[in-house]
N, C-alpha and C. Protein backbone atom coordinates (compact mmCIF):
# COMPACT_ATOMS: atom_id res chain seq x y z
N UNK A 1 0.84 -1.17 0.00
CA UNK A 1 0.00 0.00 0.00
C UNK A 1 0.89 1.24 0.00
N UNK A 2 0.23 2.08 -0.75
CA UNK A 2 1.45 3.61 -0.42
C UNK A 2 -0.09 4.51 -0.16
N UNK A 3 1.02 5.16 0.82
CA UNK A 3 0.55 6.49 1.48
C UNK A 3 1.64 7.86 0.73
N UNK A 4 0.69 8.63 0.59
CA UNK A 4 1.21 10.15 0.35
C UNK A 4 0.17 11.48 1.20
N UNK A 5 1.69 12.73 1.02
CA UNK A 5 0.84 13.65 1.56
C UNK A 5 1.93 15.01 1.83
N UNK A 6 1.48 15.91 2.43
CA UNK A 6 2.58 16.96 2.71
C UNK A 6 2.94 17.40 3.83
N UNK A 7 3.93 17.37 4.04
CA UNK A 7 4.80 17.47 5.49
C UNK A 7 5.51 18.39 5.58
N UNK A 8 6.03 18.61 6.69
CA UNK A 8 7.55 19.86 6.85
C UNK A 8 8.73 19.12 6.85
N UNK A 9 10.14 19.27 6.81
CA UNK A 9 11.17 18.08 7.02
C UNK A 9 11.63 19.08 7.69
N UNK A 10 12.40 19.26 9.18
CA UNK A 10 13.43 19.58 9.78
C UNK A 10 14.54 19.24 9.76
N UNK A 11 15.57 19.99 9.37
CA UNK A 11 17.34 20.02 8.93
C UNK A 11 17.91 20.49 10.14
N UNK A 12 18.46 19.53 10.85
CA UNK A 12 19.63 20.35 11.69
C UNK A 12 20.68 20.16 11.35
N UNK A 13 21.67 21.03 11.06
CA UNK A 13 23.15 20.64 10.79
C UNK A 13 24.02 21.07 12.16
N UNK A 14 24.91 20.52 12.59
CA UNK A 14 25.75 20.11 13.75
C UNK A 14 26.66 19.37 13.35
N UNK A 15 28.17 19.18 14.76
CA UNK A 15 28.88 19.13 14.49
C UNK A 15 28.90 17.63 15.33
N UNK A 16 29.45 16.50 14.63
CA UNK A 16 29.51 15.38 15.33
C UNK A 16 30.02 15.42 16.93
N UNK A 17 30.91 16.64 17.17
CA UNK A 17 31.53 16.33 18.68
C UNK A 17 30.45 17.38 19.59
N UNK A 18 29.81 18.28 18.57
CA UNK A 18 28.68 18.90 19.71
C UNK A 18 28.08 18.21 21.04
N UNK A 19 28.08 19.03 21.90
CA UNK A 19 27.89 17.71 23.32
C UNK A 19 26.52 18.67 24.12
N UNK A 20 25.63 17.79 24.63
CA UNK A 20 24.70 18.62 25.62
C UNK A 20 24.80 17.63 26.90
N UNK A 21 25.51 18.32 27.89
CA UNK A 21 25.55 17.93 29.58
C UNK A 21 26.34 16.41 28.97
N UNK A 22 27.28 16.46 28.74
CA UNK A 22 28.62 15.75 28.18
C UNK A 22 28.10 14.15 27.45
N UNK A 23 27.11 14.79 26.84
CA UNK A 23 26.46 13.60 25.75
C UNK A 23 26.76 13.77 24.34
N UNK A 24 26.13 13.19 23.29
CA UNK A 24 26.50 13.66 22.03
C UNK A 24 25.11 14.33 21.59
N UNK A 25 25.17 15.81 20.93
CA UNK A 25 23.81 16.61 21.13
C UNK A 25 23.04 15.99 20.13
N UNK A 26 23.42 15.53 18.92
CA UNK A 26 22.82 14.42 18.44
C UNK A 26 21.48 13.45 18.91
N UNK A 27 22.28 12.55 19.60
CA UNK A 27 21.15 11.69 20.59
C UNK A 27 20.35 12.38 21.37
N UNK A 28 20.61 13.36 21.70
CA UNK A 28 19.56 14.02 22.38
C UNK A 28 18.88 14.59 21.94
N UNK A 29 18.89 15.63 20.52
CA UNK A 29 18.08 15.76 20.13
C UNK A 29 17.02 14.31 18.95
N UNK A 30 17.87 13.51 18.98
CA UNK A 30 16.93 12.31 18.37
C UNK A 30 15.99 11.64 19.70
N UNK A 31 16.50 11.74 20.82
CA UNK A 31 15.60 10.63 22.02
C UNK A 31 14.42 11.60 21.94
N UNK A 32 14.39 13.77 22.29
CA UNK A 32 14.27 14.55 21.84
C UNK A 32 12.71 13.88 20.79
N UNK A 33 13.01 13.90 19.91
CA UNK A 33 12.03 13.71 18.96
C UNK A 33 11.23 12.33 19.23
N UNK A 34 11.70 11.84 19.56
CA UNK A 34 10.95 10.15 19.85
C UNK A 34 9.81 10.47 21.03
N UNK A 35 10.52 11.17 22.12
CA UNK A 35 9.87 11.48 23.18
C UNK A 35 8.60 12.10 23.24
N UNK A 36 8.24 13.37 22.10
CA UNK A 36 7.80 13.83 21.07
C UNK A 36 6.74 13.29 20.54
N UNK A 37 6.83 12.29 20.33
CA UNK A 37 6.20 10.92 18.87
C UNK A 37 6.44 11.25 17.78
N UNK A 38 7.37 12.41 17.40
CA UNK A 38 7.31 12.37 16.07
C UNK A 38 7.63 11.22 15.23
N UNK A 39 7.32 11.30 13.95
CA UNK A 39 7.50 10.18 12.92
C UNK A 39 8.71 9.36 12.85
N UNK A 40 9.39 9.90 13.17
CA UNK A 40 10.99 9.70 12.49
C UNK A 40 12.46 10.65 12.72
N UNK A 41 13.44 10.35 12.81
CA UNK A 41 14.66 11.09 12.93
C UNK A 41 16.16 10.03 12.38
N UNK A 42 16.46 10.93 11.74
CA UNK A 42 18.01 9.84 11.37
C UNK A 42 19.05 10.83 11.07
N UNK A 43 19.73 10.59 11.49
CA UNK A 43 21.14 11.01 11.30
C UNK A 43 22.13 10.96 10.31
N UNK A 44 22.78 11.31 9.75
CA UNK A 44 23.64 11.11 8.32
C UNK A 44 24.97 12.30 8.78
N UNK A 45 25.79 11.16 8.71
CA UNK A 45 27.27 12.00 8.87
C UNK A 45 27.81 11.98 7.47
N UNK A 46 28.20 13.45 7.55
CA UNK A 46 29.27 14.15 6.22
C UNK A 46 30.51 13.06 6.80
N UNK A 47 31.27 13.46 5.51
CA UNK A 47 32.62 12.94 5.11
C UNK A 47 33.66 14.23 5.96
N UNK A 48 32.82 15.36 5.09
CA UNK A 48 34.25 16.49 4.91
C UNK A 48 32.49 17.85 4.94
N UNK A 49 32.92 19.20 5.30
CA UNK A 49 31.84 20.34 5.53
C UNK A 49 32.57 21.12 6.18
N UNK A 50 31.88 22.48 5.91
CA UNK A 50 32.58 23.48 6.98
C UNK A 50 31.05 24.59 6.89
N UNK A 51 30.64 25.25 7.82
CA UNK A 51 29.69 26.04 8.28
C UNK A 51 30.21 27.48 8.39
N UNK A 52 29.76 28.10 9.32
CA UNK A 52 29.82 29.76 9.38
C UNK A 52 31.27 30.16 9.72
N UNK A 53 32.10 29.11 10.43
CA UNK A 53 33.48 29.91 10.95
C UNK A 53 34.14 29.20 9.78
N UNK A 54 33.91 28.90 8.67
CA UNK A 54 34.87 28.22 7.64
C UNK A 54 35.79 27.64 7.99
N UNK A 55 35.66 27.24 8.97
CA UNK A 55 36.51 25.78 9.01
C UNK A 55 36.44 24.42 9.03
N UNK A 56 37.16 23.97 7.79
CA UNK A 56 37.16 22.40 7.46
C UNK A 56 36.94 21.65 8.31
N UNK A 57 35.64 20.75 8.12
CA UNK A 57 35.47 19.78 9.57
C UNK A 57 35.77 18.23 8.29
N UNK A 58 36.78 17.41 8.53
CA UNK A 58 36.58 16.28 7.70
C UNK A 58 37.34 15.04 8.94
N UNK A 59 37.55 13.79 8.10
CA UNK A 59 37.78 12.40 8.48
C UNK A 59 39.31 12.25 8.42
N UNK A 60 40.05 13.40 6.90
CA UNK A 60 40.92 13.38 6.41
C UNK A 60 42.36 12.74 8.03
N UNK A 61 43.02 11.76 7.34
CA UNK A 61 43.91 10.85 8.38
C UNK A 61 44.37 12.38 8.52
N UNK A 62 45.46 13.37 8.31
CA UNK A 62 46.27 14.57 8.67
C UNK A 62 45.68 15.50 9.18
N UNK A 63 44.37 15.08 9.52
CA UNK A 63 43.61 16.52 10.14
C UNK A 63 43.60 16.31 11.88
N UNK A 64 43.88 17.28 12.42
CA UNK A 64 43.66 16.93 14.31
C UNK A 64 41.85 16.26 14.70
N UNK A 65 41.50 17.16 14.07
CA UNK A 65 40.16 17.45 14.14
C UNK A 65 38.86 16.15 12.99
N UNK A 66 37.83 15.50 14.11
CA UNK A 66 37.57 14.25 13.09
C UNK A 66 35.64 15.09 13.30
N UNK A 67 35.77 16.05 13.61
CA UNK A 67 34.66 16.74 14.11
C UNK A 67 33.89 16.99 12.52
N UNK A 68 33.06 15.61 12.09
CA UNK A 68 32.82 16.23 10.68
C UNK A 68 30.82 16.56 10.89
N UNK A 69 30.73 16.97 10.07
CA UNK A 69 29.50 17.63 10.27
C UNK A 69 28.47 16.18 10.20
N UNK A 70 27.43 16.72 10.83
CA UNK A 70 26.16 15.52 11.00
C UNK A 70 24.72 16.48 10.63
N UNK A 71 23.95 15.60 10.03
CA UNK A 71 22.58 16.14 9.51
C UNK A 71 21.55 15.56 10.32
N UNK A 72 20.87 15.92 10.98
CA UNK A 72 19.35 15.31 11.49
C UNK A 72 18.23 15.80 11.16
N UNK A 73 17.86 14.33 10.01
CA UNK A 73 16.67 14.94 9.15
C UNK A 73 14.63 13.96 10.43
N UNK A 74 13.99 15.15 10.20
CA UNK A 74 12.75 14.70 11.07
C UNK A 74 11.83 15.12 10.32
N UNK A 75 11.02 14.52 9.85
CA UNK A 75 9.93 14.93 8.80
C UNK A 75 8.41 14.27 9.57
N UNK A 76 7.55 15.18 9.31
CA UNK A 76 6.13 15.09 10.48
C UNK A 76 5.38 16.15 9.78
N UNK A 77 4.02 16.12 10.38
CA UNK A 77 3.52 16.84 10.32
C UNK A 77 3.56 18.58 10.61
N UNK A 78 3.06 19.66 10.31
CA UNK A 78 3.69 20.76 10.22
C UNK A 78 3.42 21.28 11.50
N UNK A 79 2.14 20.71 11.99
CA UNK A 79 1.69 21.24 13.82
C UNK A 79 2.76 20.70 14.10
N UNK A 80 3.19 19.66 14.13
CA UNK A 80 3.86 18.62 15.50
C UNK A 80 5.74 18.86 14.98
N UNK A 81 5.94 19.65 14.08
CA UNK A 81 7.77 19.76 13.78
C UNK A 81 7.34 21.03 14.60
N UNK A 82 6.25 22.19 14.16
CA UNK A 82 6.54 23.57 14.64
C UNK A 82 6.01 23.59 16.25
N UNK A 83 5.46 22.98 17.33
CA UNK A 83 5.84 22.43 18.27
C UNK A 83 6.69 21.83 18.94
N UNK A 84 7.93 21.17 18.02
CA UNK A 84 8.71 20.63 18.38
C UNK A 84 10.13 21.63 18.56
N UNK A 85 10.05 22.62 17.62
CA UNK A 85 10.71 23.57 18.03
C UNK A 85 11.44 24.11 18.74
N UNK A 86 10.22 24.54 20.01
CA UNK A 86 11.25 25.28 21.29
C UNK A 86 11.80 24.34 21.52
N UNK A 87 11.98 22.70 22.13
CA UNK A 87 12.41 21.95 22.53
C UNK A 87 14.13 22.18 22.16
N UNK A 88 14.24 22.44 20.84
CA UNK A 88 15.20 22.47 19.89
C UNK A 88 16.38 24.12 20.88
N UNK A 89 15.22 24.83 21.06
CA UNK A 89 16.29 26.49 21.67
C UNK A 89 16.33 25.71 23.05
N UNK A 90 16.29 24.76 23.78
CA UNK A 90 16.63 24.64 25.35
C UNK A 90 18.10 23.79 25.00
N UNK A 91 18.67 23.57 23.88
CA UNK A 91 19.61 22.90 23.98
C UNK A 91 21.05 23.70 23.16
N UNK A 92 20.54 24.89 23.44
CA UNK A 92 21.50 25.52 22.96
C UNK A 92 22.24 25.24 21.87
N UNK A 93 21.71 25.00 20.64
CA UNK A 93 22.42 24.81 19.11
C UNK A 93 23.18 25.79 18.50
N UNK A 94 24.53 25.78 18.28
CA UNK A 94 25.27 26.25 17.34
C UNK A 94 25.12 25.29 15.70
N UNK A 95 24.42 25.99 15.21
CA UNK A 95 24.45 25.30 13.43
C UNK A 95 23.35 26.25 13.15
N UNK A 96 23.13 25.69 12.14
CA UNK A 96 21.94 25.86 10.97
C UNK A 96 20.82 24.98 11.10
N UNK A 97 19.51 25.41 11.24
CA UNK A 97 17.89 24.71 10.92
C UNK A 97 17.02 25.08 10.08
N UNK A 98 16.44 24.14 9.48
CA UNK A 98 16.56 24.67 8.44
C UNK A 98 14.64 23.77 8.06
N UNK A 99 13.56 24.52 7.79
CA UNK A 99 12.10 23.95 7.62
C UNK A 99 12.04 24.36 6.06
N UNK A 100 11.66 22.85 5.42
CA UNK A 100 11.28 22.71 4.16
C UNK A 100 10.00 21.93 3.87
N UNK A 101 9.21 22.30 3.30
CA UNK A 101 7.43 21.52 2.84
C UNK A 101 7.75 20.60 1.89
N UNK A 102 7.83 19.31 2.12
CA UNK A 102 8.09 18.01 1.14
C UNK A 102 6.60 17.89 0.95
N UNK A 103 6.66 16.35 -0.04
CA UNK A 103 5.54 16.12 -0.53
C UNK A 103 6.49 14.48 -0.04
N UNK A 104 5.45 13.58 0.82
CA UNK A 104 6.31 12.36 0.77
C UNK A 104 5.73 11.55 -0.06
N UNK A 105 5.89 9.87 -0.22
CA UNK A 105 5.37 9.06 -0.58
C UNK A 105 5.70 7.92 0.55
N UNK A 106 4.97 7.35 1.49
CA UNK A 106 5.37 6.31 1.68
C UNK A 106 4.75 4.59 1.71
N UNK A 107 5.60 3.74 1.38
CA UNK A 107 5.15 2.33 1.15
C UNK A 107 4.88 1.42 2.14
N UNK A 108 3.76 0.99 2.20
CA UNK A 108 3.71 0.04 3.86
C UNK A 108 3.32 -1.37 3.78
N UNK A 109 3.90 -2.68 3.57
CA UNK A 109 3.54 -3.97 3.23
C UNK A 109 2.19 -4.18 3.72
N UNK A 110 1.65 -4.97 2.87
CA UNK A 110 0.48 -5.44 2.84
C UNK A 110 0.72 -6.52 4.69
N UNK A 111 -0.73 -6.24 5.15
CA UNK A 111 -0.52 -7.49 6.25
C UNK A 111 -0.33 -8.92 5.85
N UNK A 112 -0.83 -8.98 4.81
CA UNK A 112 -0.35 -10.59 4.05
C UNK A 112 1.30 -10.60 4.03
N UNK A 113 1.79 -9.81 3.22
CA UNK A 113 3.29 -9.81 2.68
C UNK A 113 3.45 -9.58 4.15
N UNK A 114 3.65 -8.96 4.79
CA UNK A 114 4.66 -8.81 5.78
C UNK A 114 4.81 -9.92 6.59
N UNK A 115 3.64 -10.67 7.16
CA UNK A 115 4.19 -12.17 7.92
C UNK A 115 4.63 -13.06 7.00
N UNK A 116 4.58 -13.15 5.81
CA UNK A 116 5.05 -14.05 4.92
C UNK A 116 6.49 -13.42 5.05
N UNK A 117 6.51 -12.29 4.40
CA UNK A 117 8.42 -12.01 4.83
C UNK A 117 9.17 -12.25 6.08
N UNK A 118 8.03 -12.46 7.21
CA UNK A 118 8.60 -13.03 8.28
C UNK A 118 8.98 -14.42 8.55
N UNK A 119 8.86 -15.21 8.00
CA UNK A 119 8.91 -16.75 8.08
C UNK A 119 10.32 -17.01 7.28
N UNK A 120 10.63 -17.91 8.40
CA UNK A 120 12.29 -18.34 7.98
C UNK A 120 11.97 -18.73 6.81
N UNK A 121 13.68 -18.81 5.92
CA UNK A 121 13.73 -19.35 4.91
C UNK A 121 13.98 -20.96 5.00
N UNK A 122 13.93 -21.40 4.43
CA UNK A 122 14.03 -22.79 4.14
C UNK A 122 15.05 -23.51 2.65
């Protein structure tokens, strides 16, 4: 079955070593969103990026610094991202956020197919 419809997607960009109360601000803002109910949250780490102070954040072996940039994408409804919001200013973010209006599509197995995909193989 597919579902469609229109949503907001929330962009945070951050820095993999960003920390809130000596955690990774990351996870917190993902537990953050779960806590929430929003739909969804995932994370995607850059290779190599640099933001407002232009400086190179990469993996590169000769660099001191392995601080490479991270994306946390959360896509929901437009009440429940723009509620989710303030949550977002109590954690004191240095980056960029960033609200865009998608159009999603998503696919959801039939209740037949899905216990059939559950059964060992043989």
């Amino acid at each position: 079955m597919k579902l469609s419809g229109h949503a907001l997607r929330l962009s945070i960009f951050i820095g993999a070593g960003d920390l809130w109360h000596h955690k990774p601000l990351y996870a917190e803002i993902v537990h953050l969103a779960n806590k929430a109910g929003l739909a969804g949250a995932s994370v995607i780490r850059g290779i190599e990026g640099f933001g407002a102070s232009s400086r190179i954040h990469t993996t590169h072996l000769f660099r001191l610094s392995s601080d490479v940039p991270l994306l946390i994408v959360i896509i929901d409804a437009e009440d429940r991202i723009r509620e989710f919001l303030p949550q977002l200013g109590v954690l004191e973010i240095e980056g960029l956020v960033t609200l865009d209006e998608v159009e999603f599509v998503r696919y959801v197995a039939s209740e037949r197919r899905s216990h059939r995909s559950r059964r060992p193989q043989q």
